[in-house]
N, C-alpha and C. Protein backbone atom coordinates (compact mmCIF):
# COMPACT_ATOMS: atom_id res chain seq x y z
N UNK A 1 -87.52 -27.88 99.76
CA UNK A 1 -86.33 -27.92 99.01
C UNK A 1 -86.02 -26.56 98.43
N UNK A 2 -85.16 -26.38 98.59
CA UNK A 2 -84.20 -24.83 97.80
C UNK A 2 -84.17 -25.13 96.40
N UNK A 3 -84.49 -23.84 96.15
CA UNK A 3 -84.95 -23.66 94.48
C UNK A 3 -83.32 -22.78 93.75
N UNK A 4 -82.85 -24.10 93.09
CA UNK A 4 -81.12 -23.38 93.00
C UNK A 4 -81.07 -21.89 92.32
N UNK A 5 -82.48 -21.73 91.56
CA UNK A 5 -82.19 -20.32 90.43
C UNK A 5 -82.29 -19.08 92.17
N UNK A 6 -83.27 -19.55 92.97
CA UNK A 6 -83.45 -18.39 94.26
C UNK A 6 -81.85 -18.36 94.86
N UNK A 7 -81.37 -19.28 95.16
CA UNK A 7 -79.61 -19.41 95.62
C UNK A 7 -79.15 -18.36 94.43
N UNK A 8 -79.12 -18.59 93.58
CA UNK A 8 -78.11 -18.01 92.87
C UNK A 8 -78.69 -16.46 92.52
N UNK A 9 -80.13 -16.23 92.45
CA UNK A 9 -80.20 -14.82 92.82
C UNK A 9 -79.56 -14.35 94.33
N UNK A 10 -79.64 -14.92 95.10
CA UNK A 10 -79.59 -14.67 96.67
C UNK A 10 -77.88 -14.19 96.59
N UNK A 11 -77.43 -14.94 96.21
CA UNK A 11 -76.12 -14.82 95.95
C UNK A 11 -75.85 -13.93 95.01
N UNK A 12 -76.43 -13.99 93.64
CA UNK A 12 -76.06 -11.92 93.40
C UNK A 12 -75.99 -10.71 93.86
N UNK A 13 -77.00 -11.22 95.15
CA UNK A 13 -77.89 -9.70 95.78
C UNK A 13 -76.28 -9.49 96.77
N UNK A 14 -76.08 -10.86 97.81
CA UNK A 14 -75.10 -10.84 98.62
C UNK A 14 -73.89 -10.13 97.79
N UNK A 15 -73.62 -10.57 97.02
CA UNK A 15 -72.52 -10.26 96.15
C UNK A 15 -72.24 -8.89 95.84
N UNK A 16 -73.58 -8.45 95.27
CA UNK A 16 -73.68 -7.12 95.04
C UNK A 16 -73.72 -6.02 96.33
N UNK A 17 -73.92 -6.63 97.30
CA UNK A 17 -74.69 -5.91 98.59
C UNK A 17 -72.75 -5.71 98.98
N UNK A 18 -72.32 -7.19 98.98
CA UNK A 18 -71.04 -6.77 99.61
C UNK A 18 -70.22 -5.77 98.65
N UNK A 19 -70.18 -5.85 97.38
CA UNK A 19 -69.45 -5.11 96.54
C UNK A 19 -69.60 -3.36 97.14
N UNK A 20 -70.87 -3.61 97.06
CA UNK A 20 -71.48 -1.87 97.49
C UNK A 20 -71.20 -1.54 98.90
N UNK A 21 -70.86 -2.44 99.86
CA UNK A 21 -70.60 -2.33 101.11
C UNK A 21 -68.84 -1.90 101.06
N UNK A 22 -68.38 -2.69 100.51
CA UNK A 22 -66.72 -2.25 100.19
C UNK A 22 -66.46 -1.24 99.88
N UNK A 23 -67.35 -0.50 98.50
CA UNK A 23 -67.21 0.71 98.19
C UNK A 23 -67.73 1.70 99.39
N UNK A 24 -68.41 1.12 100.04
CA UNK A 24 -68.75 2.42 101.31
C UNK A 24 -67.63 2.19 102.31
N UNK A 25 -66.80 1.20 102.52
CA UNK A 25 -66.09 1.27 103.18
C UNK A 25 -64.81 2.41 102.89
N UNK A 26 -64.45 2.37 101.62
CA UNK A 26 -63.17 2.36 100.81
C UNK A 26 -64.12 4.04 101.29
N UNK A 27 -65.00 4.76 100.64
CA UNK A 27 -65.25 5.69 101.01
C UNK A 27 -65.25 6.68 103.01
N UNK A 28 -65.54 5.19 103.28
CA UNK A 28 -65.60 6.15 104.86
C UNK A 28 -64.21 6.07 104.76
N UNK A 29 -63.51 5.27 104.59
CA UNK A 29 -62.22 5.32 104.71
C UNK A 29 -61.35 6.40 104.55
N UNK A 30 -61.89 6.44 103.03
CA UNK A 30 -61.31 7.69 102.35
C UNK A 30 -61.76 9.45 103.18
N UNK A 31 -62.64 9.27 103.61
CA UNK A 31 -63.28 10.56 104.04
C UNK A 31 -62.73 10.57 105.48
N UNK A 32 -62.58 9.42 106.68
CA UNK A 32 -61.95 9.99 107.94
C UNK A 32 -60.48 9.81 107.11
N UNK A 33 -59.39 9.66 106.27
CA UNK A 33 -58.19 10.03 106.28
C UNK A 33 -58.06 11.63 105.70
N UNK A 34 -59.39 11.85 105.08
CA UNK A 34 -59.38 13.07 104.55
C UNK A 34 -60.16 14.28 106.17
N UNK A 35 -60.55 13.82 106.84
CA UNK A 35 -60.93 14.63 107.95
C UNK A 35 -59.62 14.59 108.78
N UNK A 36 -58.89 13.76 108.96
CA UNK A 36 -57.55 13.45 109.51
C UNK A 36 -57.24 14.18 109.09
N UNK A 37 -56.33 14.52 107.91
CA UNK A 37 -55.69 15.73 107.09
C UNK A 37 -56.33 16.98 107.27
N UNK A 38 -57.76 16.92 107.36
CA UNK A 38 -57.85 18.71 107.31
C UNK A 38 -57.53 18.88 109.17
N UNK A 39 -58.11 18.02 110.02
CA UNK A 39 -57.56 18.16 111.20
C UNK A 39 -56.39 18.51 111.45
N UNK A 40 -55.07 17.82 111.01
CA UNK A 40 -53.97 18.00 111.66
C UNK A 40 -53.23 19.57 110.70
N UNK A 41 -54.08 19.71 109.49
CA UNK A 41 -53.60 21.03 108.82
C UNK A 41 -54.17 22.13 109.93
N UNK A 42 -55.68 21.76 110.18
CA UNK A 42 -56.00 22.80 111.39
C UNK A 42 -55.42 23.25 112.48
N UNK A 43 -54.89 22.09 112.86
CA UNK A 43 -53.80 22.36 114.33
C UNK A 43 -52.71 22.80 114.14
N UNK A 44 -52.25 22.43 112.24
CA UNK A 44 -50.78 23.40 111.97
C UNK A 44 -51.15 24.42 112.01
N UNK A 45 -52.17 25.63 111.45
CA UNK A 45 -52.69 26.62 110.84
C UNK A 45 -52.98 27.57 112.75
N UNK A 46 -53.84 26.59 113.79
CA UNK A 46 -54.08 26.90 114.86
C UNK A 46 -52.86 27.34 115.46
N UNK A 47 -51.56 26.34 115.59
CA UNK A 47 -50.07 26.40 116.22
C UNK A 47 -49.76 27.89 116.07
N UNK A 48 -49.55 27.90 113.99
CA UNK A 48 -48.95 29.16 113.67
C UNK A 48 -49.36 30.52 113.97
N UNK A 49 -50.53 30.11 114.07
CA UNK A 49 -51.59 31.55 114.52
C UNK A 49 -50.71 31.84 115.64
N UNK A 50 -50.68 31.08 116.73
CA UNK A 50 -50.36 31.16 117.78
C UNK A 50 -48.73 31.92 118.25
N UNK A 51 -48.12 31.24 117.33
CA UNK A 51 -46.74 31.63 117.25
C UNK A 51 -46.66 33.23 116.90
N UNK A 52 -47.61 33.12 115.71
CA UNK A 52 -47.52 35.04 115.63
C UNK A 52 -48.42 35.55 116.17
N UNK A 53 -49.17 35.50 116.84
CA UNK A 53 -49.59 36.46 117.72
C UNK A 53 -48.66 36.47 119.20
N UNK A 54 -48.06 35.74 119.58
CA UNK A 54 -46.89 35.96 120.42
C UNK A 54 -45.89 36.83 119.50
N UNK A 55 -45.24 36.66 118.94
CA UNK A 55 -44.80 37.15 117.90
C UNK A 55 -44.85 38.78 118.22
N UNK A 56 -46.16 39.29 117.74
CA UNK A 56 -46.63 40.23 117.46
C UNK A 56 -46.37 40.98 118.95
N UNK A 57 -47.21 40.11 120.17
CA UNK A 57 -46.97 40.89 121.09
C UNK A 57 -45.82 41.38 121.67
N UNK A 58 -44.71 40.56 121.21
CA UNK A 58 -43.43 40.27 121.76
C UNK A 58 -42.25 41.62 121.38
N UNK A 59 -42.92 42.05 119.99
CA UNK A 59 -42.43 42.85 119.02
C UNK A 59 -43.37 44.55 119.71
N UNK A 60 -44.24 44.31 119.87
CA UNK A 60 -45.45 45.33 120.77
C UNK A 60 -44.35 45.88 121.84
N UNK A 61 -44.00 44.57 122.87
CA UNK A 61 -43.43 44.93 124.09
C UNK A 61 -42.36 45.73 123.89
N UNK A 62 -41.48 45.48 122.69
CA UNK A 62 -40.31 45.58 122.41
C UNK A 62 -39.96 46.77 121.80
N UNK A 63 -41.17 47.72 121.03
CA UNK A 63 -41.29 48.59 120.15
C UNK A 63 -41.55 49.24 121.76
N UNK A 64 -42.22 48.84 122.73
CA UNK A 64 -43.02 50.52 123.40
C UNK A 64 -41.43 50.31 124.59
N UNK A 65 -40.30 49.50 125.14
CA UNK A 65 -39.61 49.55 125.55
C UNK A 65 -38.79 50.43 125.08
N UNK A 66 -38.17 50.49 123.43
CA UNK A 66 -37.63 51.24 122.63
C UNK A 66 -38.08 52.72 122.93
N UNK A 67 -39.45 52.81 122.43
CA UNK A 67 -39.86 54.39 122.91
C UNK A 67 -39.46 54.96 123.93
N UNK A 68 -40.13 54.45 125.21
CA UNK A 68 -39.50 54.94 126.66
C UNK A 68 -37.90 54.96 126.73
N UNK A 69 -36.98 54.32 126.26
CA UNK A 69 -35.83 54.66 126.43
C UNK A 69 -35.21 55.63 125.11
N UNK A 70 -35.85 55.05 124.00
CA UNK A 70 -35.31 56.72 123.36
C UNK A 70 -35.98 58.31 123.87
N UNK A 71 -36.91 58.12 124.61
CA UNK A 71 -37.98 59.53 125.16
C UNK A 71 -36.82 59.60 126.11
N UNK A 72 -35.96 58.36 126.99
CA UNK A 72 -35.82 59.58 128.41
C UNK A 72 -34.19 59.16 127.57
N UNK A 73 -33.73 58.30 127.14
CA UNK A 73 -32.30 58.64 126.88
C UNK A 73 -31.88 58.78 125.74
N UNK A 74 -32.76 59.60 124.94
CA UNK A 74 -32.21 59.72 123.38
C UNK A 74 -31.77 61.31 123.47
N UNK A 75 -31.85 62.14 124.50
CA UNK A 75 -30.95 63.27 124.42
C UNK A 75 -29.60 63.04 125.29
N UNK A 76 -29.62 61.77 125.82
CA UNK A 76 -27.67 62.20 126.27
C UNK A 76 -26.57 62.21 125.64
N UNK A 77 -26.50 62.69 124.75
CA UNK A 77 -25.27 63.29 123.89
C UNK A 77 -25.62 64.69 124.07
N UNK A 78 -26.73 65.41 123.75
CA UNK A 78 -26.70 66.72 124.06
C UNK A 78 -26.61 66.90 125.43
N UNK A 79 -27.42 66.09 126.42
CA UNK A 79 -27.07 66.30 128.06
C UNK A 79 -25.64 66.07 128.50
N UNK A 80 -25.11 65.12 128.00
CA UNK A 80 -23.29 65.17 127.96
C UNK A 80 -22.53 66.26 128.18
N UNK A 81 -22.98 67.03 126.67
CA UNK A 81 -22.20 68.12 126.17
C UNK A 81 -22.52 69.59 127.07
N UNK A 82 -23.64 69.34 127.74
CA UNK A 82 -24.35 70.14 128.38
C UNK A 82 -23.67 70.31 130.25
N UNK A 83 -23.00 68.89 130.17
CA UNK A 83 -22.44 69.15 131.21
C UNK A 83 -20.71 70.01 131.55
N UNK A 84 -20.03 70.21 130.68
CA UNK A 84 -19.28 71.53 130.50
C UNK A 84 -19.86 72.10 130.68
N UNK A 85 -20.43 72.56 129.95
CA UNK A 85 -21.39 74.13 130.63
C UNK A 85 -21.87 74.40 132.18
N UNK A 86 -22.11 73.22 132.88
CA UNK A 86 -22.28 73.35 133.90
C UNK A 86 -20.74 73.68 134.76
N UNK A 87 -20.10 72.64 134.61
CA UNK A 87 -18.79 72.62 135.30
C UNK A 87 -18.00 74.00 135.13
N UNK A 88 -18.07 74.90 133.91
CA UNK A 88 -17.39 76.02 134.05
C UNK A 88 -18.00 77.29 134.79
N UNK A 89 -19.95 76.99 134.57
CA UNK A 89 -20.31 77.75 135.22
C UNK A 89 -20.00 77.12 136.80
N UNK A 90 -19.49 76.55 137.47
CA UNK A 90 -19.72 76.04 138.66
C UNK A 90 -18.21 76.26 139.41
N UNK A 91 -17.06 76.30 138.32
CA UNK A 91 -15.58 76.70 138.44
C UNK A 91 -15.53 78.22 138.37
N UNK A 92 -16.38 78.80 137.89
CA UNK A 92 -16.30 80.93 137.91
C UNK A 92 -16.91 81.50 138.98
N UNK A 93 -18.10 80.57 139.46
CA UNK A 93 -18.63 81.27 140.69
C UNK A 93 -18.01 80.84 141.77
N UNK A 94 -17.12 79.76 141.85
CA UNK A 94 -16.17 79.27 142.51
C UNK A 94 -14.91 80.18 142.97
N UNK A 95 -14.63 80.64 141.77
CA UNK A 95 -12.77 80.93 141.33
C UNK A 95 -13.08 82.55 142.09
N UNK A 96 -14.38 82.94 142.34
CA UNK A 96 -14.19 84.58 142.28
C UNK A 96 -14.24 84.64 144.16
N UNK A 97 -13.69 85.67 144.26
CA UNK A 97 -13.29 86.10 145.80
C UNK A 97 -14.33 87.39 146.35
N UNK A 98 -14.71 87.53 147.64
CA UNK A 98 -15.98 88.20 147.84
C UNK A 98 -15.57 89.08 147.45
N UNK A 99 -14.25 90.27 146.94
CA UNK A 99 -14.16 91.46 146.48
C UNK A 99 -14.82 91.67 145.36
N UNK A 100 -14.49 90.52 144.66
CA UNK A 100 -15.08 90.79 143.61
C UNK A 100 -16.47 89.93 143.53
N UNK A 101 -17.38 89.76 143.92
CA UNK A 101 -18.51 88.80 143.39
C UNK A 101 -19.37 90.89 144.23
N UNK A 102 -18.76 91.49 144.92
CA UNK A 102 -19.02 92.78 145.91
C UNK A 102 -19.32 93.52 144.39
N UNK A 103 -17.79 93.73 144.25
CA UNK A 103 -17.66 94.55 142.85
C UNK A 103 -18.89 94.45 141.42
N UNK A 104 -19.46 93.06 141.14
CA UNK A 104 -19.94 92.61 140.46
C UNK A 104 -20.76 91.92 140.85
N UNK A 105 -21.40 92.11 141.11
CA UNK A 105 -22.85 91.89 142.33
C UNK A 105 -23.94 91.40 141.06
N UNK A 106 -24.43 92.33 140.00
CA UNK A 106 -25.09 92.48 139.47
C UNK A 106 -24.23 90.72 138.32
N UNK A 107 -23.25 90.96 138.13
CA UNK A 107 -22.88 89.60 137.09
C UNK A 107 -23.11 88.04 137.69
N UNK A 108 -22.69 88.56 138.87
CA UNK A 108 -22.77 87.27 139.80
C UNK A 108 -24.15 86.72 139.81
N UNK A 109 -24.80 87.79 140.40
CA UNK A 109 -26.29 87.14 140.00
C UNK A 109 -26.68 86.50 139.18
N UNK A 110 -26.25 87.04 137.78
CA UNK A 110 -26.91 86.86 136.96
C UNK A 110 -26.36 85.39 136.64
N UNK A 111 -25.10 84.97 136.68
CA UNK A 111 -24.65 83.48 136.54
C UNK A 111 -25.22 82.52 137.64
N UNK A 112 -25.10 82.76 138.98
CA UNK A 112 -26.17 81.93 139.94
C UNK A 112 -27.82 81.53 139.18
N UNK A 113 -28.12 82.65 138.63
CA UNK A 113 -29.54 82.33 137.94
C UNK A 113 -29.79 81.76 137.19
N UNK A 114 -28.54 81.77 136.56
CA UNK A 114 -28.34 81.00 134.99
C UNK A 114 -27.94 79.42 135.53
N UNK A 115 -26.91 79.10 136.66
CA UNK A 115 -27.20 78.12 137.30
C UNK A 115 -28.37 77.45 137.87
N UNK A 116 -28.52 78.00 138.57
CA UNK A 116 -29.88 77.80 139.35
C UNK A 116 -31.25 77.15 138.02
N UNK A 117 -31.46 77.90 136.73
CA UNK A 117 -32.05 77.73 135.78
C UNK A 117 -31.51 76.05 134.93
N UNK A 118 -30.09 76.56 134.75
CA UNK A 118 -29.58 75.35 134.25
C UNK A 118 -30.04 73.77 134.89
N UNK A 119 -29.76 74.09 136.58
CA UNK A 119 -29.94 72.54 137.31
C UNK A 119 -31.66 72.18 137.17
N UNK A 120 -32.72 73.88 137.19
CA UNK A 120 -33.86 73.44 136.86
C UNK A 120 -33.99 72.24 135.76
N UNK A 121 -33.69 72.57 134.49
CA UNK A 121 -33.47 72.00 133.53
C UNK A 121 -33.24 70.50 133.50
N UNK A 122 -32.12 70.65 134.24
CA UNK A 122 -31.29 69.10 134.16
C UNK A 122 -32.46 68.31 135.12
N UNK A 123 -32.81 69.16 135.75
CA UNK A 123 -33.88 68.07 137.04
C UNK A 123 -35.17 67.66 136.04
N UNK A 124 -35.84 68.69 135.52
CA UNK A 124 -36.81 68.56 134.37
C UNK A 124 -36.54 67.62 133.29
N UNK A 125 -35.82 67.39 132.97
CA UNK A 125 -35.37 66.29 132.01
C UNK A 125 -34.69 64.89 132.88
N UNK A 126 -34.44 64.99 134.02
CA UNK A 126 -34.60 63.48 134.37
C UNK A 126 -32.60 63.75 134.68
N UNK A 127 -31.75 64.57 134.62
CA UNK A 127 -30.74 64.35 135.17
C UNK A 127 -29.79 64.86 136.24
N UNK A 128 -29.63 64.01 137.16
CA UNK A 128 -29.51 64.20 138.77
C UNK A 128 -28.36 64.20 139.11
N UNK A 129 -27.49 65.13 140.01
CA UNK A 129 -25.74 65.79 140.06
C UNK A 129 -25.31 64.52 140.82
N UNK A 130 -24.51 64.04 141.00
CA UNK A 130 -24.05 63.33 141.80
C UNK A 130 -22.57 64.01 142.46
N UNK A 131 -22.62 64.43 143.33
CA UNK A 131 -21.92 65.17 144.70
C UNK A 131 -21.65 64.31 145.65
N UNK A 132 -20.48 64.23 145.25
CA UNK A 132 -19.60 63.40 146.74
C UNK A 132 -18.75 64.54 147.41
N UNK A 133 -19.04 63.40 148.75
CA UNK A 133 -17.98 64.91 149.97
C UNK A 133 -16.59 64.13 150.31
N UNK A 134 -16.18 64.92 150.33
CA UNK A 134 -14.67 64.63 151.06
C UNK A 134 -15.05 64.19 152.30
N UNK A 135 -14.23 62.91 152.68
CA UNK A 135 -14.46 61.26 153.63
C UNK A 135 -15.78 60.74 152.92
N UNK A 136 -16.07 60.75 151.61
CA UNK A 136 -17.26 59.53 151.45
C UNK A 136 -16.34 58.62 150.94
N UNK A 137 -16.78 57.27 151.05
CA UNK A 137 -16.35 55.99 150.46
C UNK A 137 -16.12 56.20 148.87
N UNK A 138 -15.54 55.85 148.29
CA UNK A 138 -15.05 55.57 146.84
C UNK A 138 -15.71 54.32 146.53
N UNK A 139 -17.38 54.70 145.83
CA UNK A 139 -17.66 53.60 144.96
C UNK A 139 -17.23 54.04 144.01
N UNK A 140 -16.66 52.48 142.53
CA UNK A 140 -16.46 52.46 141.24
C UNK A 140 -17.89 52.53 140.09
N UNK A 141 -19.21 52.23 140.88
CA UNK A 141 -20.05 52.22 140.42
C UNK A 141 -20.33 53.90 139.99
N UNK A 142 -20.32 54.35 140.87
CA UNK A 142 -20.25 55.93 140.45
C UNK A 142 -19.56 57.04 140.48
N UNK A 143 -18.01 56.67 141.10
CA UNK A 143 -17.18 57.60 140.82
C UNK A 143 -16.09 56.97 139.97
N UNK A 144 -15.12 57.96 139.13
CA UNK A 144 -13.92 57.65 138.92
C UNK A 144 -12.42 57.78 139.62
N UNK A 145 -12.01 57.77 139.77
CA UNK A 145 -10.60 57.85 140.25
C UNK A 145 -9.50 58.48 139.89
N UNK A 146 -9.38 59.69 140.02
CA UNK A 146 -8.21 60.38 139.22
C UNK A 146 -6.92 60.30 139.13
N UNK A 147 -6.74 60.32 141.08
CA UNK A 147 -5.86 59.81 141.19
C UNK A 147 -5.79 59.13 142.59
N UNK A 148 -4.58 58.45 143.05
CA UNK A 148 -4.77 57.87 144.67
C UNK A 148 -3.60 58.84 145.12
N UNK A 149 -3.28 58.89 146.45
CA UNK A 149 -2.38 59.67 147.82
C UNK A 149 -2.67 59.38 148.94
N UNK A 150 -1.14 59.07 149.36
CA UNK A 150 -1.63 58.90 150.66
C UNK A 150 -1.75 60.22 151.61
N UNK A 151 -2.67 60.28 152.47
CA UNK A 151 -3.03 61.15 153.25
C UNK A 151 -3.26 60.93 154.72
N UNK A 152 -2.57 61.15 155.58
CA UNK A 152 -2.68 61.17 156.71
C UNK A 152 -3.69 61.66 157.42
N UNK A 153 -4.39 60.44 158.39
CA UNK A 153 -5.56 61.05 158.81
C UNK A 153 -7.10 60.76 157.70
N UNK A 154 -6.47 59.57 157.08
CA UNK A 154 -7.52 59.30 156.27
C UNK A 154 -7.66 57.79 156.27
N UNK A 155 -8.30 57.08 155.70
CA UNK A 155 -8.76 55.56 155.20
C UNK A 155 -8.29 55.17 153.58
N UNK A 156 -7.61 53.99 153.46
CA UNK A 156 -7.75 53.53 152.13
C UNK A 156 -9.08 54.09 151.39
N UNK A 157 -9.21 54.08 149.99
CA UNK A 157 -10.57 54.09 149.87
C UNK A 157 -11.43 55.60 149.90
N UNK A 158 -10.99 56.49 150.77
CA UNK A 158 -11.86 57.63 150.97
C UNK A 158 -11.86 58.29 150.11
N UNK A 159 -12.36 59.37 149.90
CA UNK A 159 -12.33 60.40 148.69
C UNK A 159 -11.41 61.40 149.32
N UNK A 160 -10.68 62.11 149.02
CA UNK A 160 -10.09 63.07 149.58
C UNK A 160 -10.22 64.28 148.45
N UNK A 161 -10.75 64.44 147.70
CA UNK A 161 -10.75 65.62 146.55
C UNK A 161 -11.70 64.90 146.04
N UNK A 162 -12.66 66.32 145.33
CA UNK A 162 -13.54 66.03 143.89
C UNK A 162 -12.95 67.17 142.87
N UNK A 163 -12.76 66.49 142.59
CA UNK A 163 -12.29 67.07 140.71
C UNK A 163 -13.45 67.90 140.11
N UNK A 164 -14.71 66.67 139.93
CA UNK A 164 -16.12 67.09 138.91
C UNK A 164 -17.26 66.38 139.58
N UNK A 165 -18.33 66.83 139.72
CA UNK A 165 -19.22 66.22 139.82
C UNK A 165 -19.77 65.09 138.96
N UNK A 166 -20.69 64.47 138.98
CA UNK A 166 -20.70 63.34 138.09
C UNK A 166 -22.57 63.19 138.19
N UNK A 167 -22.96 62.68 137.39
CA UNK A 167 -24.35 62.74 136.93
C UNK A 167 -24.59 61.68 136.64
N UNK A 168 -26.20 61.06 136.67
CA UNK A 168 -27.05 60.33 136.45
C UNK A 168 -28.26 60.91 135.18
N UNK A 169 -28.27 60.27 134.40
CA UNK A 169 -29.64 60.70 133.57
C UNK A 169 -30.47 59.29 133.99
N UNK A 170 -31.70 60.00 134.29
CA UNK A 170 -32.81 58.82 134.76
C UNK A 170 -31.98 58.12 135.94
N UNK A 171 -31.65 56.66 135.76
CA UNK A 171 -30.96 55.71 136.39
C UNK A 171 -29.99 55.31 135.72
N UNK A 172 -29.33 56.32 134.77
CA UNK A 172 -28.34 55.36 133.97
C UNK A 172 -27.25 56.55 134.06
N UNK A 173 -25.40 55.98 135.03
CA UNK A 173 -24.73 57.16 134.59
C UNK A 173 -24.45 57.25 133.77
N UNK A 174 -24.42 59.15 133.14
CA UNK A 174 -24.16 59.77 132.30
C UNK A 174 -22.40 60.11 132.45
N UNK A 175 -22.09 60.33 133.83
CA UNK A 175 -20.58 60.94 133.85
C UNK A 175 -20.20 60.69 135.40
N UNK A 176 -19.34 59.74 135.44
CA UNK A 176 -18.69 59.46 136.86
C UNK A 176 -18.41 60.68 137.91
N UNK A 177 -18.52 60.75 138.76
CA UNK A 177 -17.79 61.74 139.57
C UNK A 177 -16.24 61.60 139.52
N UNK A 178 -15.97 62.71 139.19
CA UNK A 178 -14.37 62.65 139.19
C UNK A 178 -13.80 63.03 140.38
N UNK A 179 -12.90 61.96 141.14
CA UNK A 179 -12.37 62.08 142.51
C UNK A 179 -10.83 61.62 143.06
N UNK A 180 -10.43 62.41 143.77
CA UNK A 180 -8.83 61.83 144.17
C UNK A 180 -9.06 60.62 145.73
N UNK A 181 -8.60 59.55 145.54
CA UNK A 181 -9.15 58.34 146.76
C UNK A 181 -7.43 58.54 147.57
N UNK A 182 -8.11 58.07 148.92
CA UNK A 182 -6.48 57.80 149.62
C UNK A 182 -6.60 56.70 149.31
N UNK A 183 -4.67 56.38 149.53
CA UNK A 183 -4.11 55.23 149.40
C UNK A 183 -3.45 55.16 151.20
N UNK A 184 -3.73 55.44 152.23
CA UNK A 184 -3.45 55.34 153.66
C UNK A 184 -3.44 54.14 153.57
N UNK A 185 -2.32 53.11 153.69
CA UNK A 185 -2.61 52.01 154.34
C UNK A 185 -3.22 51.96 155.80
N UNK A 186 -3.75 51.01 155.85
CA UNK A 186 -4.79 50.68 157.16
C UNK A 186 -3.49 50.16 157.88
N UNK A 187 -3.67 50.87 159.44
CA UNK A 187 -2.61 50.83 160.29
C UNK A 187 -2.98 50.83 161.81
């Protein structure tokens, strides 16, 4: 026979055992919602990392792109202005007649040299003449158009006169070729 005072200890212990079991529950509980939370703060904290170090590199790429194009095109305003200088030296050794380049032998030189020096220059720094001939095609990509005429013995389209030469710095034009195009209708 069961001894009712052993039941009713038995039943404190249960009682107590479950009480203390609840509280360990309420605790694991509490501790994976609290590992939950530092987890998903980790994966925010991991994300953001992530975002700026793209970020960073993105700004890297973007800073050394900047450099290289201010290094090769942060002087064309002075290479611009630089090209008058060419064009007049290129219109005097032009304009003069062998009497006189005979006569002045010694000046002449000395402007060919100064040419010759000048295009060094422009080649050394990255900018390249662009010279069209009379019958080349009239691209808009790199020439301008001064004016059109018709000309007999020619093609829509052709160049029939250069005005100016026209330049490239690096790969980027600096100054169209200046050119007169026929207007020949095709016949």
């Amino acid at each position: 026979m069961a001894d009712p005072k052993n039941d009713s200890f038995l039943d404190d212990i249960d009682s107590a055992m479950a009480e203390e079991l609840a509280d360990d529950m309420l605790e694991i509980d509490d501790e994976a919602l609290e590992l939950d939370e530092v987890r998903a703060e980790r994966d925010q904290f991991r994300d953001r990392l992530m975002r700026a170090l793209a970020d960073a590199e993105n700004s890297r790429k973007r800073s050394e792109k900047d450099r290289r194009e201010a290094e090769q095109y942060g002087g064309s305003k002075m290479a611009r202005d630089m090209l008058s200088v060419y064009d007049n030296m290129k219109r005097a050794i032009e304009a003069a007649s062998a009497e006189q380049r005979q006569a002045s032998a010694a000046l002449f030189d000395g402007i060919e040299l100064t040419m010759r020096e000048l295009l060094s220059v422009f080649q050394k720094h990255g900018i390249e003449v662009i010279a069209p001939q009379i019958g080349d095609k009239f691209d808009p990509q790199v020439h301008q158009a001064m004016f059109e005429a018709p000309v007999p013995g020619t093609v829509s389209g052709e160049i029939i006169q250069v005005a100016a030469e026209g330049f490239f710095l690096h790969n980027r034009l600096l100054r169209p070729a200046q050119v007169g195009v026929s207007s020949t209708p095709a016949g």
